[in-house]
PDB file of N, CA and C in Angstrom:
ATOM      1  N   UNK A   1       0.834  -1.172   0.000  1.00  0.00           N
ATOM      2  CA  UNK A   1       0.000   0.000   0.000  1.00  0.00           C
ATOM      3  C   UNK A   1       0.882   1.240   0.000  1.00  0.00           C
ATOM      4  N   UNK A   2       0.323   2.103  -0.494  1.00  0.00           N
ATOM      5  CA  UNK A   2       1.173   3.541  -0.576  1.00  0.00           C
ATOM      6  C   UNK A   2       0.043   4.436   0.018  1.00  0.00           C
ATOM      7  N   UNK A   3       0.229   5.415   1.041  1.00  0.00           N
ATOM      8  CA  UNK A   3      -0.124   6.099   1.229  1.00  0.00           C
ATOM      9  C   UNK A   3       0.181   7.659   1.349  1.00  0.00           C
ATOM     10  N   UNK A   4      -1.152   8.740   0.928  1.00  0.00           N
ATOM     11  CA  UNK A   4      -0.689  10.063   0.573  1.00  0.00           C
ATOM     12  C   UNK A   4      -1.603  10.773   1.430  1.00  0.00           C
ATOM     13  N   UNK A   5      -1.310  12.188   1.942  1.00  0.00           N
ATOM     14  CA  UNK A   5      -2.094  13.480   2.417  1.00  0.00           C
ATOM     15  C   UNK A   5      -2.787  14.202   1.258  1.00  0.00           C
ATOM     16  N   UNK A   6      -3.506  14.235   0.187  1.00  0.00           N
ATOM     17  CA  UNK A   6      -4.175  15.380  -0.126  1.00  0.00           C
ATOM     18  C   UNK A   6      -5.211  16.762   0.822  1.00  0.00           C
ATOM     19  N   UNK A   7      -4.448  18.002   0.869  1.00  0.00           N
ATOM     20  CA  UNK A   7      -5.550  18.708   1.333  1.00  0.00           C
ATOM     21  C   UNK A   7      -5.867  18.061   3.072  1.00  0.00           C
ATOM     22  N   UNK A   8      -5.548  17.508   3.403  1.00  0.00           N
ATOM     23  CA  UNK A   8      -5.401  16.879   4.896  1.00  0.00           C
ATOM     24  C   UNK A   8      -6.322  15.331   5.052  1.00  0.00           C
ATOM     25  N   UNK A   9      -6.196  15.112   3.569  1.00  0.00           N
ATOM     26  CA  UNK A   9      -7.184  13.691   3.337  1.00  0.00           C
ATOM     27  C   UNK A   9      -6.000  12.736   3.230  1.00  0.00           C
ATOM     28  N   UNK A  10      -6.348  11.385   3.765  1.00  0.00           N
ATOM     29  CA  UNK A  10      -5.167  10.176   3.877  1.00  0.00           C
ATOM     30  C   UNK A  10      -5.719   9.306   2.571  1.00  0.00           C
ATOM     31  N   UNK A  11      -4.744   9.661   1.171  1.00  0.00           N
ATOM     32  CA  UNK A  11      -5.509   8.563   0.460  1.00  0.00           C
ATOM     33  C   UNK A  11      -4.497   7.410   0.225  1.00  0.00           C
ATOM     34  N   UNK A  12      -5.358   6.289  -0.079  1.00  0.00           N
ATOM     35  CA  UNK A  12      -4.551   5.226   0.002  1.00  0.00           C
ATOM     36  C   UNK A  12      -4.593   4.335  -1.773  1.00  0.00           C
ATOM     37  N   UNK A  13      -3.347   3.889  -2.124  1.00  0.00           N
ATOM     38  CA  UNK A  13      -3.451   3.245  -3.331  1.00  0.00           C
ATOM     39  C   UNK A  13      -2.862   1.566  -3.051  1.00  0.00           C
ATOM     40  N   UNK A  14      -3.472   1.063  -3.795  1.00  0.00           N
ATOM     41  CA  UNK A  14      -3.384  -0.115  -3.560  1.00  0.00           C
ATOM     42  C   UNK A  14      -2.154  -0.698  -4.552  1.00  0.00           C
ATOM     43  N   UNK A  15      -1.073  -1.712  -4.443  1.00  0.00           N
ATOM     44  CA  UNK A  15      -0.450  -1.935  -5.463  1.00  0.00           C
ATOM     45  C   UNK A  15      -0.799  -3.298  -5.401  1.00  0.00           C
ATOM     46  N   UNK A  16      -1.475  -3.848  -6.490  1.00  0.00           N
ATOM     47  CA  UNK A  16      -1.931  -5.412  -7.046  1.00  0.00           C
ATOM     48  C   UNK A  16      -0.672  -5.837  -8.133  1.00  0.00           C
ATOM     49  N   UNK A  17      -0.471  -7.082  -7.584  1.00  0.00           N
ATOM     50  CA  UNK A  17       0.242  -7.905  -8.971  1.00  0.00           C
ATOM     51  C   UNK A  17      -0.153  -9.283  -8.830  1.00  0.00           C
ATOM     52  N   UNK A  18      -0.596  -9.369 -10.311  1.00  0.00           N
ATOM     53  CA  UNK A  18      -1.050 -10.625 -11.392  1.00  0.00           C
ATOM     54  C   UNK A  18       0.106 -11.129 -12.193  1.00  0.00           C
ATOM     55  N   UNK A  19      -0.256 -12.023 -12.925  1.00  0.00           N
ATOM     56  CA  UNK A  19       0.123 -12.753 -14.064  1.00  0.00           C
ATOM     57  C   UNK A  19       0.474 -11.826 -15.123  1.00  0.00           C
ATOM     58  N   UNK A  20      -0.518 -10.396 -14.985  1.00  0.00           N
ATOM     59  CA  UNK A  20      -1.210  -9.760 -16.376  1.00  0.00           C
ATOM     60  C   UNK A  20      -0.057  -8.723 -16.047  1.00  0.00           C
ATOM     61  N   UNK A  21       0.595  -8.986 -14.360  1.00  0.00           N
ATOM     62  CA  UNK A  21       1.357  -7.886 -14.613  1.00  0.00           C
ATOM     63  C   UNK A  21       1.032  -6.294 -13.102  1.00  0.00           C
ATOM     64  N   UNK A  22       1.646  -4.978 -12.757  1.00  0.00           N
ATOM     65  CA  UNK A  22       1.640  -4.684 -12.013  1.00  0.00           C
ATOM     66  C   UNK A  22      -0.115  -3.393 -11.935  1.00  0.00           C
ATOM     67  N   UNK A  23      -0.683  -3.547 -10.921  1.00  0.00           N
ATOM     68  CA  UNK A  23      -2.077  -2.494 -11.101  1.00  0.00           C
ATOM     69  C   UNK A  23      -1.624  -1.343  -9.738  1.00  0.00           C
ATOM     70  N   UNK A  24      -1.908  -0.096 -10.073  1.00  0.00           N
ATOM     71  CA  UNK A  24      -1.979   0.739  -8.854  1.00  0.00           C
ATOM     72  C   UNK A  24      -3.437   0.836  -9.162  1.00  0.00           C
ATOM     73  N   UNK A  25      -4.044   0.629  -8.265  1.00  0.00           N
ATOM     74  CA  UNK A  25      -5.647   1.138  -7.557  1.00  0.00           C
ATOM     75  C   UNK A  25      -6.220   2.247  -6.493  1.00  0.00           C
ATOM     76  N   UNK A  26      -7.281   2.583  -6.439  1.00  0.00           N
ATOM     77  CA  UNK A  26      -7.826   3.484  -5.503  1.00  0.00           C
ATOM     78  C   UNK A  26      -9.165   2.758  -5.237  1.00  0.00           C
ATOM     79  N   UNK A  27      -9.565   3.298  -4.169  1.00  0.00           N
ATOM     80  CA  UNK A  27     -11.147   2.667  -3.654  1.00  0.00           C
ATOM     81  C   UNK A  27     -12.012   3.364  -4.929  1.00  0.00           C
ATOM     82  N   UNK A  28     -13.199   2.706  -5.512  1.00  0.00           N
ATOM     83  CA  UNK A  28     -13.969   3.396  -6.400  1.00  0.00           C
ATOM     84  C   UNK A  28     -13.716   3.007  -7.435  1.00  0.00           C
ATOM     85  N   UNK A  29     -12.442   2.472  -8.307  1.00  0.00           N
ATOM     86  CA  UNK A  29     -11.833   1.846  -9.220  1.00  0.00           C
ATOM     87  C   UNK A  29     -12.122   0.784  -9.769  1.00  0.00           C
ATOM     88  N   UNK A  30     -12.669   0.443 -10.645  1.00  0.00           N
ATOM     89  CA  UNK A  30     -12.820  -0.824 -11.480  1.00  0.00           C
ATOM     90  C   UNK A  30     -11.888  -1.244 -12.285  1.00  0.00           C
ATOM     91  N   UNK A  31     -10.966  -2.681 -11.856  1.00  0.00           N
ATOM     92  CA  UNK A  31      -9.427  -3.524 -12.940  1.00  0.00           C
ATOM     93  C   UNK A  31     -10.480  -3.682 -13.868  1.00  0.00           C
ATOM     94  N   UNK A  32      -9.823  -4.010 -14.759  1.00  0.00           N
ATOM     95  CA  UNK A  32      -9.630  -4.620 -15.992  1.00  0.00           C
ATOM     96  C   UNK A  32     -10.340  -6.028 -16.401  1.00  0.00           C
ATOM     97  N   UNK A  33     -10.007  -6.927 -14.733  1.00  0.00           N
ATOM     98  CA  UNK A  33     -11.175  -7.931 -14.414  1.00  0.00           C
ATOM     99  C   UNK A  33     -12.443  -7.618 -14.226  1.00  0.00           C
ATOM    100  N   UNK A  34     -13.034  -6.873 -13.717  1.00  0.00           N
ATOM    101  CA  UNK A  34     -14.589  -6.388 -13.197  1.00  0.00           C
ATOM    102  C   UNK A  34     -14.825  -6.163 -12.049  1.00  0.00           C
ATOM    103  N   UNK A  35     -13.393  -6.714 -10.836  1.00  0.00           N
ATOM    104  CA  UNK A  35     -14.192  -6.275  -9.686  1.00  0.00           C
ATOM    105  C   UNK A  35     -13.067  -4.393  -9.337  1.00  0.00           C
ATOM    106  N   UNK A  36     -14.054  -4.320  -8.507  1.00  0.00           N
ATOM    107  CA  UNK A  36     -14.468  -3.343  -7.976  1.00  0.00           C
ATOM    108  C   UNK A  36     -13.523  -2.879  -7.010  1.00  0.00           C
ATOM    109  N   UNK A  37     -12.702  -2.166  -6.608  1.00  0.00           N
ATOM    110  CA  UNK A  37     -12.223  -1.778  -5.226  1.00  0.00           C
ATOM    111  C   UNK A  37     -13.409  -1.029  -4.584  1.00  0.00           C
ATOM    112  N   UNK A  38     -13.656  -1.592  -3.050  1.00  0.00           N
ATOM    113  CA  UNK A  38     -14.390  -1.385  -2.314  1.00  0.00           C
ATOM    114  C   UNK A  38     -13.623  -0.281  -1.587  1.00  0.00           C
ATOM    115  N   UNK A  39     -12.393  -0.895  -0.135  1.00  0.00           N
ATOM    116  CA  UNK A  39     -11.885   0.122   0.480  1.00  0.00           C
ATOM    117  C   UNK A  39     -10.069  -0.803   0.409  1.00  0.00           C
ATOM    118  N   UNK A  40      -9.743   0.418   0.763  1.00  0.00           N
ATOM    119  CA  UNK A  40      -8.109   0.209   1.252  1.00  0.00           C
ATOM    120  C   UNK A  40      -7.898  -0.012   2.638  1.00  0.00           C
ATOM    121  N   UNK A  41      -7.127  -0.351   3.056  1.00  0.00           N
ATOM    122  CA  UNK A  41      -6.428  -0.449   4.588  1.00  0.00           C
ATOM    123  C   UNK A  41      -5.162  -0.169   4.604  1.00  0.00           C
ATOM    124  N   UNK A  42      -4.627  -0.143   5.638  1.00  0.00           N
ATOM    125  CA  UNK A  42      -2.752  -0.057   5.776  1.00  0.00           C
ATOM    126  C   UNK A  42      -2.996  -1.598   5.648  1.00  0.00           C
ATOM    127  N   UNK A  43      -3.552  -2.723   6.326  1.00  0.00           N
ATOM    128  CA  UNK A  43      -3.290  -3.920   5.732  1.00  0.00           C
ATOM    129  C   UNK A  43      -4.207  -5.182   4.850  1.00  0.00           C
ATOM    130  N   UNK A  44      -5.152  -4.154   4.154  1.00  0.00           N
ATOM    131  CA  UNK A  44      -6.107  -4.909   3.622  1.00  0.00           C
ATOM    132  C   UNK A  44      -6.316  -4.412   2.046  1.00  0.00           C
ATOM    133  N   UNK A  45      -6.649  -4.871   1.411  1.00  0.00           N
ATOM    134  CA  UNK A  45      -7.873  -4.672  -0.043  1.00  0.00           C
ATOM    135  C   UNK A  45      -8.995  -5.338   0.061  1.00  0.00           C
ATOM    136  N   UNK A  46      -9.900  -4.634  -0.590  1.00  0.00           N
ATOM    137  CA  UNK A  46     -11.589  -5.453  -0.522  1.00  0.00           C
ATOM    138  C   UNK A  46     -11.941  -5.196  -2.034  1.00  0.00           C
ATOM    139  N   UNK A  47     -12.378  -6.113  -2.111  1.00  0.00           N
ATOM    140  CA  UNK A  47     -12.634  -6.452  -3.924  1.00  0.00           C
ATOM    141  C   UNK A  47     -14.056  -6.520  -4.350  1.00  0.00           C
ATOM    142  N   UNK A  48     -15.045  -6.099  -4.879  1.00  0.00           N
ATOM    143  CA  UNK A  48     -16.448  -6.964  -5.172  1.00  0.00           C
ATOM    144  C   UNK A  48     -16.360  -7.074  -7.124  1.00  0.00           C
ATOM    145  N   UNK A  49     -16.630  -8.545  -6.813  1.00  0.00           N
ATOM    146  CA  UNK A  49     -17.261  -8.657  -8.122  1.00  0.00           C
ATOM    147  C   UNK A  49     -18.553  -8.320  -8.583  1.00  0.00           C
ATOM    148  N   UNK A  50     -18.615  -9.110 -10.065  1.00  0.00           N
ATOM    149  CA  UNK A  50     -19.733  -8.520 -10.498  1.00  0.00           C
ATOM    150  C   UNK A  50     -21.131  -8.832 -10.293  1.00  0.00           C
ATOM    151  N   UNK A  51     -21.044  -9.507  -9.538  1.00  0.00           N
ATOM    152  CA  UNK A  51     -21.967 -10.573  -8.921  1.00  0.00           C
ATOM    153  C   UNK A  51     -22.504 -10.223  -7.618  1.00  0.00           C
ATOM    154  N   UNK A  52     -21.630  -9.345  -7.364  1.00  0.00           N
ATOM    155  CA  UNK A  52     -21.684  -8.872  -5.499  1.00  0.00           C
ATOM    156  C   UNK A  52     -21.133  -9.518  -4.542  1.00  0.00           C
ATOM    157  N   UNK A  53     -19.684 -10.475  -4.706  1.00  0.00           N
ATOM    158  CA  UNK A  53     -19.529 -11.249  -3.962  1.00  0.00           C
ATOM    159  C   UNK A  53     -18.189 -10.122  -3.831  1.00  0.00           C
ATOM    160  N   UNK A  54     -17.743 -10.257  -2.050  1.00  0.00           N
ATOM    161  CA  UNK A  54     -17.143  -9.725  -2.132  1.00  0.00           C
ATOM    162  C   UNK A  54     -15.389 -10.529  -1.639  1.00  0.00           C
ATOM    163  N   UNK A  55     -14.358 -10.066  -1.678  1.00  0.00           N
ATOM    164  CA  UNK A  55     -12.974 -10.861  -1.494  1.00  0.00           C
ATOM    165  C   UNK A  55     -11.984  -9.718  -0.856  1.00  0.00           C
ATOM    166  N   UNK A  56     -11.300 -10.153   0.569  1.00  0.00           N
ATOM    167  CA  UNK A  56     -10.580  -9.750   0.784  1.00  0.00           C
ATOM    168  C   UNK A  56      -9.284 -10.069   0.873  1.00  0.00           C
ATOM    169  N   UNK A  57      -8.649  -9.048   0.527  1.00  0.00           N
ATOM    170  CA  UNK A  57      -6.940  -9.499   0.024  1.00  0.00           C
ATOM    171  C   UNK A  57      -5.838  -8.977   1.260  1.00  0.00           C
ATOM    172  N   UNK A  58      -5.742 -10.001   2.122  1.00  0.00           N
ATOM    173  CA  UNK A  58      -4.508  -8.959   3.801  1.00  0.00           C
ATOM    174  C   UNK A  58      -2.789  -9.124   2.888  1.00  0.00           C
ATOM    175  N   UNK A  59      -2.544  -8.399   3.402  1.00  0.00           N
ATOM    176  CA  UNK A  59      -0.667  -8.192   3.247  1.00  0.00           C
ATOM    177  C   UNK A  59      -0.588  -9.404   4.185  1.00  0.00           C
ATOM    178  N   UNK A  60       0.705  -9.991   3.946  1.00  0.00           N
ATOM    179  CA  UNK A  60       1.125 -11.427   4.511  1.00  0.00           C
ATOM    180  C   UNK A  60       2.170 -10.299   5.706  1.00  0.00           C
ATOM    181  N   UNK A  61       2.480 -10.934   6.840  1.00  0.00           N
ATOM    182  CA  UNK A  61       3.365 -10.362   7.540  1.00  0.00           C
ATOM    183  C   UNK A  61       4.935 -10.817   6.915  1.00  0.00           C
ATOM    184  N   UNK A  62       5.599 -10.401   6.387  1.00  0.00           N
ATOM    185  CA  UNK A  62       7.072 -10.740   5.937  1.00  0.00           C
ATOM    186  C   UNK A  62       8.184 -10.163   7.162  1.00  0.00           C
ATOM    187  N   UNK A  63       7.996  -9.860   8.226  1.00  0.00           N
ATOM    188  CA  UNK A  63       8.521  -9.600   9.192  1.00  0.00           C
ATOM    189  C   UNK A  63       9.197 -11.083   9.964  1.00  0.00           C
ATOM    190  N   UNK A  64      10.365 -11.103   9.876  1.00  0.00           N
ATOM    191  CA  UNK A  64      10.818 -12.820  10.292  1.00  0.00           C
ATOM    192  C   UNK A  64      10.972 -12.688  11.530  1.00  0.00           C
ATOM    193  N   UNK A  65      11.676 -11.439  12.407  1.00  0.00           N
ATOM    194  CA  UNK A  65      11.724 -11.022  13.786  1.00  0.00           C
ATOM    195  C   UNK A  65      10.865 -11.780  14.739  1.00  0.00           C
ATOM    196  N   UNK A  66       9.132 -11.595  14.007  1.00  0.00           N
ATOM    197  CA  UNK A  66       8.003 -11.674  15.137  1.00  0.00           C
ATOM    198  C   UNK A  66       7.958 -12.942  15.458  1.00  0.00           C
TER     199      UNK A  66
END
């Protein structure tokens, strides 16, 4: 996730990678597949298809420390 201040707003972009290759996203955004970005998190994506089903995507912890 990347996150920015606009104007004192926290927006957040999502970075997705596929097969097809690398996507930056925003909530409101429709890929190329059909679904939907719902919302962002510092550790989440939420996806709905076209169907209304919805899928959430967490960041894996890559932290070996914990």
């Amino acid at each position: 996730m990347a996150t920015t201040t606009v104007d004192g707003v926290v927006q957040r972009t999502a970075i997705l990678s596929s097969l097809q290759g690398v996507t930056l996203v925003k909530e409101g955004e429709t890929l190329d597949t059909g679904y939907r970005v719902i919302s962002i998190t510092e550790e989440s994506v939420t996806l709905e298809s076209t169907d209304g089903t919805q899928n959430t995507l967490r960041l894996s912890n890559t932290d070996q420390s914990r």
